[in-house]
C-alpha atoms as a PDB file:
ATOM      1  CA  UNK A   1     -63.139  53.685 180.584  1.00  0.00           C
ATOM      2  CA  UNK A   2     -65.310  51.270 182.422  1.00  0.00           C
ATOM      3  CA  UNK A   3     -64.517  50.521 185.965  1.00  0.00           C
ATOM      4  CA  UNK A   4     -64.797  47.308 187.306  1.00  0.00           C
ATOM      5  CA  UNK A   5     -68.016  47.213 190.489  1.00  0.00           C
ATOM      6  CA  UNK A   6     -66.508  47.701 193.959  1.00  0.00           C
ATOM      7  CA  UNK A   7     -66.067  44.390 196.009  1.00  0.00           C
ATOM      8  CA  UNK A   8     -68.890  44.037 198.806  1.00  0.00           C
ATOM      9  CA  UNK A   9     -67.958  44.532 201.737  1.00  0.00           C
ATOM     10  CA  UNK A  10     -69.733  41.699 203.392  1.00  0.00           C
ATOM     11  CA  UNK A  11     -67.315  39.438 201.877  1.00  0.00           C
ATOM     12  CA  UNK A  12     -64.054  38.666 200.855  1.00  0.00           C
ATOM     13  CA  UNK A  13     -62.456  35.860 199.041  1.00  0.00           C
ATOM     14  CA  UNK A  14     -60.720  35.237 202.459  1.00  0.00           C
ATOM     15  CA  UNK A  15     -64.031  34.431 203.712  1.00  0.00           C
ATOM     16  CA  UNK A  16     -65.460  32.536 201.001  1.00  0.00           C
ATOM     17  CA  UNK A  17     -66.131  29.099 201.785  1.00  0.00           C
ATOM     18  CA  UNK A  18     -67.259  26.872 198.766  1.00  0.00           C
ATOM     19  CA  UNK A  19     -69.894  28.033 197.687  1.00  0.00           C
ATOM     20  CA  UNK A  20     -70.954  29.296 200.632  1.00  0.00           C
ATOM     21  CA  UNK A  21     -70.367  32.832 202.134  1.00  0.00           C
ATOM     22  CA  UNK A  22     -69.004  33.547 205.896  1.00  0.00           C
ATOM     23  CA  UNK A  23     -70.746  37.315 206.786  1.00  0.00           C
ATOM     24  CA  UNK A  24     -68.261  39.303 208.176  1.00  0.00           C
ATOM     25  CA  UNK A  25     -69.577  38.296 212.105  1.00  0.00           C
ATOM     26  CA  UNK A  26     -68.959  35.086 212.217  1.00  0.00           C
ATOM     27  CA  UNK A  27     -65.538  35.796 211.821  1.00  0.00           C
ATOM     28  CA  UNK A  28     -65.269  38.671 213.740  1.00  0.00           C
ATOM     29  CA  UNK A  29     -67.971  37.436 216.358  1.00  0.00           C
ATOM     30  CA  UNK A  30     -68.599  40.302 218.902  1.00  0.00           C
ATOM     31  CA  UNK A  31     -71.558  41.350 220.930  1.00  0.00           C
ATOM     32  CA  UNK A  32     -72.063  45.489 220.656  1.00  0.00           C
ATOM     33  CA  UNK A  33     -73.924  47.958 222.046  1.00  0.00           C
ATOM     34  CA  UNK A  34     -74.960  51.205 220.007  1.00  0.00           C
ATOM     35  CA  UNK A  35     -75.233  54.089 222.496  1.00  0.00           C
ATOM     36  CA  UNK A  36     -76.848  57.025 220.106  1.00  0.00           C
ATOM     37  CA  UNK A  37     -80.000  59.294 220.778  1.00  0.00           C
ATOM     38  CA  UNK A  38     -80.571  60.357 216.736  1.00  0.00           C
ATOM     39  CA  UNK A  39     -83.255  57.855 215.572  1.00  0.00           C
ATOM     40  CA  UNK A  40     -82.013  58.544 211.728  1.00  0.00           C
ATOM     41  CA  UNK A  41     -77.962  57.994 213.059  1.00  0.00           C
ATOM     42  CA  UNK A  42     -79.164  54.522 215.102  1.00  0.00           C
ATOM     43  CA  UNK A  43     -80.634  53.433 211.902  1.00  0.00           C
ATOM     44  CA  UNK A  44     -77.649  53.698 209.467  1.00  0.00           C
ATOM     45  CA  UNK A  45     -75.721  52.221 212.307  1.00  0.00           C
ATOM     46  CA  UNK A  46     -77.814  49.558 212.570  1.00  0.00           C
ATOM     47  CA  UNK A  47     -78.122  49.096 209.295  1.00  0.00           C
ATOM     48  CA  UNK A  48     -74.439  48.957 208.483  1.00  0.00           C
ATOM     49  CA  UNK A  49     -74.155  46.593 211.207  1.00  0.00           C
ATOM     50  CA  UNK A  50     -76.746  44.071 210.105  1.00  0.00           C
ATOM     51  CA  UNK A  51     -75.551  43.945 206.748  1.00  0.00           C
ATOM     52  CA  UNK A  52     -72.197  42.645 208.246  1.00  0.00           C
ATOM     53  CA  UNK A  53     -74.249  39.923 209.825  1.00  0.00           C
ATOM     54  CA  UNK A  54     -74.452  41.349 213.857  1.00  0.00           C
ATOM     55  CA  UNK A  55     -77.290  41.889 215.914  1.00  0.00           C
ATOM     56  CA  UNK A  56     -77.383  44.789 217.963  1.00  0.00           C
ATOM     57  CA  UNK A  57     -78.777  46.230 220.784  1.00  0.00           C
ATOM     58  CA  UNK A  58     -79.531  50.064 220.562  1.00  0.00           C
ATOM     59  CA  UNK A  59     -80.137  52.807 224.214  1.00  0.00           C
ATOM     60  CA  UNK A  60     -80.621  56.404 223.667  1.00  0.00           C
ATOM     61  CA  UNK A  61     -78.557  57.688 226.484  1.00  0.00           C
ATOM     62  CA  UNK A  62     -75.714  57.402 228.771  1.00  0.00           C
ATOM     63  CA  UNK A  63     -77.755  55.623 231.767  1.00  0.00           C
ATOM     64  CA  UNK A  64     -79.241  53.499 229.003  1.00  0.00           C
ATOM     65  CA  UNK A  65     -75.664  52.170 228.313  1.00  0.00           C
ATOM     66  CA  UNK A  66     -74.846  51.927 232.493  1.00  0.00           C
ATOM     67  CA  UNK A  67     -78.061  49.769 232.842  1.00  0.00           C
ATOM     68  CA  UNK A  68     -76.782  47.731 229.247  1.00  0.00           C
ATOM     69  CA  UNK A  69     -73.738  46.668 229.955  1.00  0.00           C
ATOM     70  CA  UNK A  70     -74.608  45.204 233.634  1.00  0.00           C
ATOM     71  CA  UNK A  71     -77.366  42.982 232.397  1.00  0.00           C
ATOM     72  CA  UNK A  72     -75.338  41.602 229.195  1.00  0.00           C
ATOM     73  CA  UNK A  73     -71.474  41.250 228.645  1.00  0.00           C
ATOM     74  CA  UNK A  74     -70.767  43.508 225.864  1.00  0.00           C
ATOM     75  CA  UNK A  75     -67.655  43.352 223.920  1.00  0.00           C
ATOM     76  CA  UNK A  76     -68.176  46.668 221.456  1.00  0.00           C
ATOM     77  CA  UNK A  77     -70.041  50.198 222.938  1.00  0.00           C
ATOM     78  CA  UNK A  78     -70.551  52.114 219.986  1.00  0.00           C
ATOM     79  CA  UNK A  79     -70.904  55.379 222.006  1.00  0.00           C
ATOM     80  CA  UNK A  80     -72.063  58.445 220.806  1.00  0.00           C
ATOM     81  CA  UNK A  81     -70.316  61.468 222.929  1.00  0.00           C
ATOM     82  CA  UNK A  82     -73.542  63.574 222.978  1.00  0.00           C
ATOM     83  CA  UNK A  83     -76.262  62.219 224.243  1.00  0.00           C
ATOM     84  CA  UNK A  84     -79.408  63.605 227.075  1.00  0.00           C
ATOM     85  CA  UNK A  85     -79.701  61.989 230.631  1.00  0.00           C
ATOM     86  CA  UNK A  86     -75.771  61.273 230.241  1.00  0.00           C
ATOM     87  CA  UNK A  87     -73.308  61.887 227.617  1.00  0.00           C
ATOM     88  CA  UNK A  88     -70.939  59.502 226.387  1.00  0.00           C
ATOM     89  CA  UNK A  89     -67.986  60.625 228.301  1.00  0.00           C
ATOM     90  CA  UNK A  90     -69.727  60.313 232.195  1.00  0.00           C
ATOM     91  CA  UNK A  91     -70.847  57.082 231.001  1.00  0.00           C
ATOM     92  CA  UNK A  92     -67.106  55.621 229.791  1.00  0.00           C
ATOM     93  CA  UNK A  93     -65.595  56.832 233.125  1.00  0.00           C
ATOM     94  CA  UNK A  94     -67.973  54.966 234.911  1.00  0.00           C
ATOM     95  CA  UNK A  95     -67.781  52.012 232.859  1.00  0.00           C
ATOM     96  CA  UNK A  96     -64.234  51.724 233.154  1.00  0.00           C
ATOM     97  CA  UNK A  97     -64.909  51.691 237.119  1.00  0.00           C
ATOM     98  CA  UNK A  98     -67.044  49.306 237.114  1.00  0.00           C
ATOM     99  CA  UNK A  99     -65.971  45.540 237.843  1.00  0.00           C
ATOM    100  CA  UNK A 100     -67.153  44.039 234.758  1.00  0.00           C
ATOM    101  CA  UNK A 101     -65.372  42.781 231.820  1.00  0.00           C
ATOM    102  CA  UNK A 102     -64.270  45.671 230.006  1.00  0.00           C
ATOM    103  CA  UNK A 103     -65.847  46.522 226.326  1.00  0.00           C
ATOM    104  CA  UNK A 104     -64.078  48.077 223.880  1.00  0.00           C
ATOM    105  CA  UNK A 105     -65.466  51.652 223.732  1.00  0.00           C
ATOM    106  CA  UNK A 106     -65.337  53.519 220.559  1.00  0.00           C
ATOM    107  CA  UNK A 107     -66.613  57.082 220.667  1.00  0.00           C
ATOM    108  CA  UNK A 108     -68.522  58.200 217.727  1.00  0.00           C
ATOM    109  CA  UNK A 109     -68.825  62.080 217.080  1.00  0.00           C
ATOM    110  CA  UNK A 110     -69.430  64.611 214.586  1.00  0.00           C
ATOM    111  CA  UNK A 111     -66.147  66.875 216.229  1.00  0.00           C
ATOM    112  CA  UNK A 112     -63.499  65.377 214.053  1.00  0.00           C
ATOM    113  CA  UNK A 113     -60.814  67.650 215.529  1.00  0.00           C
ATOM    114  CA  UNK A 114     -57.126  65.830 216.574  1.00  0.00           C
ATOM    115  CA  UNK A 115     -57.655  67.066 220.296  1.00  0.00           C
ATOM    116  CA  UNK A 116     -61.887  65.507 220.255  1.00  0.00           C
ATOM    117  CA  UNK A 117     -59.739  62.433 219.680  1.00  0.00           C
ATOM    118  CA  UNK A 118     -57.470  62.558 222.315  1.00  0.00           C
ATOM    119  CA  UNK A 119     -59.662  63.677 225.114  1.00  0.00           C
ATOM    120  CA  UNK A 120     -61.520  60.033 224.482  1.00  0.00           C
ATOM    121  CA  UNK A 121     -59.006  58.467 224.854  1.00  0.00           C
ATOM    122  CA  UNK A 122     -58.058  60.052 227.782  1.00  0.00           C
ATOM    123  CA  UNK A 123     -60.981  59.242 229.502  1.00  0.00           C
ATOM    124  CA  UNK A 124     -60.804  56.098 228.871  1.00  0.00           C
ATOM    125  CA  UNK A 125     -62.325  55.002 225.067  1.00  0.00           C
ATOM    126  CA  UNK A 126     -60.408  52.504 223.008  1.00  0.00           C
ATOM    127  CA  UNK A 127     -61.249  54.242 220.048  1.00  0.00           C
ATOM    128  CA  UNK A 128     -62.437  56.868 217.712  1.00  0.00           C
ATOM    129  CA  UNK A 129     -64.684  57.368 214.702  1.00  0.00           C
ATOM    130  CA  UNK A 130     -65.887  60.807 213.384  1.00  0.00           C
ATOM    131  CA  UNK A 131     -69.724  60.948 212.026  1.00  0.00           C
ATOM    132  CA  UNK A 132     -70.770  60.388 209.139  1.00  0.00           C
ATOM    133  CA  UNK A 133     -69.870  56.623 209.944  1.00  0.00           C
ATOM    134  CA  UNK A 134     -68.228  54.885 206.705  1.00  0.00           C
ATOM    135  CA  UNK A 135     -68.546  51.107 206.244  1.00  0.00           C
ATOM    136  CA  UNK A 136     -64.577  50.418 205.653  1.00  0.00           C
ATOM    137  CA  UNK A 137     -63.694  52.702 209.452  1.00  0.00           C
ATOM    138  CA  UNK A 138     -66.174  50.412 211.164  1.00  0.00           C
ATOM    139  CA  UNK A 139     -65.055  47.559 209.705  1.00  0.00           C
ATOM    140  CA  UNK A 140     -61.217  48.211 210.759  1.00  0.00           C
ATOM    141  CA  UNK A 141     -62.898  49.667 214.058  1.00  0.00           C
ATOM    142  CA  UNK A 142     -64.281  45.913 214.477  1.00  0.00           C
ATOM    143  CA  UNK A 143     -61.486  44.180 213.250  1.00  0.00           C
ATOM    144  CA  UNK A 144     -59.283  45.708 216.506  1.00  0.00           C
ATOM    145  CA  UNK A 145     -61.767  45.218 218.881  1.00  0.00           C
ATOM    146  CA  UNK A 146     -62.085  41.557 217.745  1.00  0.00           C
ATOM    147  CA  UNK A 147     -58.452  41.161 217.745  1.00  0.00           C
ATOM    148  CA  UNK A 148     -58.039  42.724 221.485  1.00  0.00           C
ATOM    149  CA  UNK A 149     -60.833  39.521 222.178  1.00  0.00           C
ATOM    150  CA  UNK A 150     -58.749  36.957 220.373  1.00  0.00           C
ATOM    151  CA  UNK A 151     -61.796  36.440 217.942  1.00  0.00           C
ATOM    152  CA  UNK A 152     -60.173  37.444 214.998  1.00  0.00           C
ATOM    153  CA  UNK A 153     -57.230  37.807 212.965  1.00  0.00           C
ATOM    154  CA  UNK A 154     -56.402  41.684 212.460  1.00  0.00           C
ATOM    155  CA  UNK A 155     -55.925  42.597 208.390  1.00  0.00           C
END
């Protein structure tokens, strides 16, 4: 039996305009920070993210992300929980205390166990993705946050 190739999941018919394609960004248009100190984990992130059609910005550590998100108004943290200087969990709380406007924070983490989930969200993440990052979780990951920013329809 020969299967049929997997849609790309840049695009959609949903997206397709004439002949010319929408990337995935400009209709889910967000600004996002990648908070993650493994060089070879930034890259796949990055690389995932590009080939949605965003530019990123990319900080090694948790006073990386402190000093990020007062300079530029981010809408998305990608924020690894483990990182040197500051993990991911100091650096949420004092996000959320901090009188900007709010990004969506979604903590990204190898620990895939129910209560890892549930004690970032305590502290104050949106959201949740375990590592190894796959494309169709960060699209639905982006999809919400877009939504919660009115700059997309959720599907």
């Amino acid at each position: 039996m020969i299967l049929a190739p997997l849609k790309d999941h840049l695009f959609s018919d949903e997206i397709a305009n004439g002949s010319q394609m929408t990337t995935f960004a400009e209709i889910y248009p967000l600004r996002i920070l990648i908070a993650e100190d493994n060089m070879i984990n930034q890259k796949l992130i990055e690389r995932i993210l590009h080939k949605l059609g965003y530019q990123t910005f990319t900080v090694s550590d948790g006073k990386q992300v402190l000093e990020s998100v007062q300079s530029k108004d981010y809408n998305v943290v990608l924020m690894d929980v483990r990182m040197p200087e500051m993990d991911g969990y100091e650096a949420t709380q004092l996000i959320r205390q901090m009188s900007i406007d709010q990004p969506y924070i979604v903590a990204m983490t190898a620990n895939s166990m129910s209560n890892d989930r549930d004690e970032c969200l305590k502290i104050g993440m949106n959201d949740y993705i375990a590592k190894p990052l796959q494309m169709a979780e960060i699209i639905q990951i982006l999809k919400n946050a877009s939504f919660r920013y009115g700059k997309g329809s959720i599907n």
